[in-house]
Protein backbone atom coordinates (compact mmCIF):
# COMPACT_ATOMS: atom_id res chain seq x y z
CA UNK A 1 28.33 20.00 56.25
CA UNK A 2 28.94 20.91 60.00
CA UNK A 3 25.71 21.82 61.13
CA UNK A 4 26.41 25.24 63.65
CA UNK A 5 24.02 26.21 66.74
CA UNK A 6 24.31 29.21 69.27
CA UNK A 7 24.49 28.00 72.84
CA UNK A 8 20.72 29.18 72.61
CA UNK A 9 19.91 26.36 70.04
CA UNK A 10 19.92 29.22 66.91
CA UNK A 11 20.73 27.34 63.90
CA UNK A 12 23.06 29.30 61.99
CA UNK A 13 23.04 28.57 59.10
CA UNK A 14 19.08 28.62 58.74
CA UNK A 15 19.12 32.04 60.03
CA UNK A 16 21.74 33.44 57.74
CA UNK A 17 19.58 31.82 55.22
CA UNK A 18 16.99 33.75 56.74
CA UNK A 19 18.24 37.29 56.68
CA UNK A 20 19.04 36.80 52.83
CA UNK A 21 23.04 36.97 53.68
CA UNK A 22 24.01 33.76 52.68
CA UNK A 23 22.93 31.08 49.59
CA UNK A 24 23.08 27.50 49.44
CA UNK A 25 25.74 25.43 48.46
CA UNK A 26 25.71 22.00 48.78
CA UNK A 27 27.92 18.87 48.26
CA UNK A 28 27.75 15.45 46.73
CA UNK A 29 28.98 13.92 50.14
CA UNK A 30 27.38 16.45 52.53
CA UNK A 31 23.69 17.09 52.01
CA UNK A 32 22.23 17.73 55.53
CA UNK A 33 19.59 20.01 55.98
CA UNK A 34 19.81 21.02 52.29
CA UNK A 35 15.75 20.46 51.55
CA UNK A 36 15.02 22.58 54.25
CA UNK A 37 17.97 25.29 53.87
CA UNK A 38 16.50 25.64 50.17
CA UNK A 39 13.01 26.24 51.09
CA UNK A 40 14.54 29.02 53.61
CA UNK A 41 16.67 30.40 51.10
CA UNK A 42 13.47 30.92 48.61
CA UNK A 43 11.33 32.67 51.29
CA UNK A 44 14.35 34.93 51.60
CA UNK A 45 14.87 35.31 47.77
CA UNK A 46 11.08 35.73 46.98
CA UNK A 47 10.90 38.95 50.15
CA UNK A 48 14.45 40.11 48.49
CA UNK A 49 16.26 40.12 52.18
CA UNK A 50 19.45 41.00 52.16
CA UNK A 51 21.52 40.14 49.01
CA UNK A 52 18.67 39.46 46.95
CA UNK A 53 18.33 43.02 46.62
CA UNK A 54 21.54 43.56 44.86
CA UNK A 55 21.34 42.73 41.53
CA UNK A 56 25.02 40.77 41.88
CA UNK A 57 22.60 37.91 43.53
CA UNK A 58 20.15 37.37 40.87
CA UNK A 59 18.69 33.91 39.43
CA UNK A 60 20.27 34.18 36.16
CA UNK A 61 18.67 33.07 32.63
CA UNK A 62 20.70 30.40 30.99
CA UNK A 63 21.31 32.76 27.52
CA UNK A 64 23.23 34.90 30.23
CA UNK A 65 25.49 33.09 32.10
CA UNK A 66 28.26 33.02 30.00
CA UNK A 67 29.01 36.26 31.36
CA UNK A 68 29.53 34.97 34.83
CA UNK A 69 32.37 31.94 34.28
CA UNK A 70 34.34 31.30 37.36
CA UNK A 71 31.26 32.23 39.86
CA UNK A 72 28.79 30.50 41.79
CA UNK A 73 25.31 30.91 40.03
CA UNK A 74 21.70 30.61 40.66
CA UNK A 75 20.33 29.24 36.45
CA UNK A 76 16.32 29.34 36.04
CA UNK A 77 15.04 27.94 33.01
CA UNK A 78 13.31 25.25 30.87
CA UNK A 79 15.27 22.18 29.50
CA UNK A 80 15.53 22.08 25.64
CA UNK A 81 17.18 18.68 25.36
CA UNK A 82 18.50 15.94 27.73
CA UNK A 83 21.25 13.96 26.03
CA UNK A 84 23.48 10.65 27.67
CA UNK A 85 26.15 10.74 26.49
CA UNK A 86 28.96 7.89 27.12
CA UNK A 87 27.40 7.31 30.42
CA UNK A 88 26.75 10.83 31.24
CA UNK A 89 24.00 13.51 31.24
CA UNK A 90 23.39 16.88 29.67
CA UNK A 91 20.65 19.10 30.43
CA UNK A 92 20.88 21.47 27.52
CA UNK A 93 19.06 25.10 27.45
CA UNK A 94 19.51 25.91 24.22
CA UNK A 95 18.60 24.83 20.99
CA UNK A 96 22.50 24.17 19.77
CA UNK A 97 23.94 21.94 21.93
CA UNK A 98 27.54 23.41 21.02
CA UNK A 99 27.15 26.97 22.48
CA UNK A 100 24.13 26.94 24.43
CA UNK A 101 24.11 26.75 28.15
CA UNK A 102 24.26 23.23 29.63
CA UNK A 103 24.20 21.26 32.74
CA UNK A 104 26.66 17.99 33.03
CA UNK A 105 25.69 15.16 35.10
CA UNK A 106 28.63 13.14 35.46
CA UNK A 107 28.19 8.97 35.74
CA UNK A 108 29.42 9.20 39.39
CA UNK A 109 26.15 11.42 40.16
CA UNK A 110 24.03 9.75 38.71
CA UNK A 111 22.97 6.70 41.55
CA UNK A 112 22.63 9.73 43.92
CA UNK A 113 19.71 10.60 41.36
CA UNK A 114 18.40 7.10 41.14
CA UNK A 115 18.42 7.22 45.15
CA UNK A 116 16.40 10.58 45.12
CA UNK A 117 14.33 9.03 42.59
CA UNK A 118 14.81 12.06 40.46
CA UNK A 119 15.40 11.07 36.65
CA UNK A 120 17.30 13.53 34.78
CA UNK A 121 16.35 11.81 31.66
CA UNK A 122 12.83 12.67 32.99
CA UNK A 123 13.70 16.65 32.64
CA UNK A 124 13.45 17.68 29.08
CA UNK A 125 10.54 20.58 29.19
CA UNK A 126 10.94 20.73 33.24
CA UNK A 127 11.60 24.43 33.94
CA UNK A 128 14.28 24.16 36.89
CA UNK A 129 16.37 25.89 39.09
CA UNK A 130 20.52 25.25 38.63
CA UNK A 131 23.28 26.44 41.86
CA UNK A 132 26.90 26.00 41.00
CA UNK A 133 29.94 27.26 40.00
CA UNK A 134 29.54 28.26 36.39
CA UNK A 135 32.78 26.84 33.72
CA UNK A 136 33.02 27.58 30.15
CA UNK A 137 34.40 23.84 28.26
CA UNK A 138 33.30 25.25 24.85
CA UNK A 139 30.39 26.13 26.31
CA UNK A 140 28.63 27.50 29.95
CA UNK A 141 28.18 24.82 32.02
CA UNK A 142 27.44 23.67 35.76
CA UNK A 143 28.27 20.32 36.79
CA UNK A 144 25.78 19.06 38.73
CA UNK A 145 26.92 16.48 41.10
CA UNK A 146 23.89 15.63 42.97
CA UNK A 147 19.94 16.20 43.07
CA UNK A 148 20.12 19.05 45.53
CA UNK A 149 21.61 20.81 42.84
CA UNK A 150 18.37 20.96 40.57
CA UNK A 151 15.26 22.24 41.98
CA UNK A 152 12.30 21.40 39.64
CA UNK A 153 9.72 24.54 39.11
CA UNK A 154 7.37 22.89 36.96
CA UNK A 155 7.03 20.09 34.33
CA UNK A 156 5.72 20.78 30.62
């Protein structure tokens, strides 16, 4: 990620972060910053700047994001199940893996987590915070391609 300053030293994109008119959205291979942009984004969330006044911006339960497929999503809840799976990871947040709302961890992702020395194995009970574009594959789902993209809220 390009990291933009005003000739003033302003950092952009903290202080969109800032005014509530922008959310995070980080990549596998570009993570600068993103610790701190989250922790700006949350003060911004938590005094509803901007759009986290419009109700298009909320954190969405996992039962409910089936109804947003094809859009980038903010998920809040608590792990039912963590499964590996052939190498890969599910964070399921329901009780039936089949239809229930689910993160994927693919095997690529998963030394990034080792690095962060975040286990998602570690997860099942942790409440947490999914971003990322929400797909249906015979179920809701966010892949999660790095740790950025899980913000733990609180451990069983």
């Amino acid at each position: 990620m390009t990291l933009l300053y005003r000739e003033d030293g302003l950092w952009l994109q903290g202080e969109m972060l800032r005014r509530g008119v922008a959310r995070v959205h980080s990549y596998a291979d570009n993570r600068a910053r993103v610790s701190e942009m989250l922790a700006i984004e949350d003060e911004a969330r938590r005094d509803r700047r901007g759009v986290w006044r419009d109700p298009a911006y909320a954190v969405r339960r996992p039962e409910e994001v089936g109804r947003f497929v094809e859009t980038f999503q903010l998920v809040e809840g608590t792990v039912v199940d963590v499964a590996k799976v052939k190498g890969q990871v599910f964070l399921n947040f329901g009780a039936d893996w089949h239809s229930a709302f689910t993160a994927h961890l693919p095997r690529n992702a998963l030394p990034l987590f080792r690095e962060a020395h975040l286990d998602p194995l570690s997860l099942s009970g942790a409440t947490v915070r999914l971003r990322g574009w929400v797909r249906f594959d015979s179920r809701p789902m966010i892949e999660v391609t790095h740790p950025e993209q899980i913000e733990l809220l609180g451990r069983p």
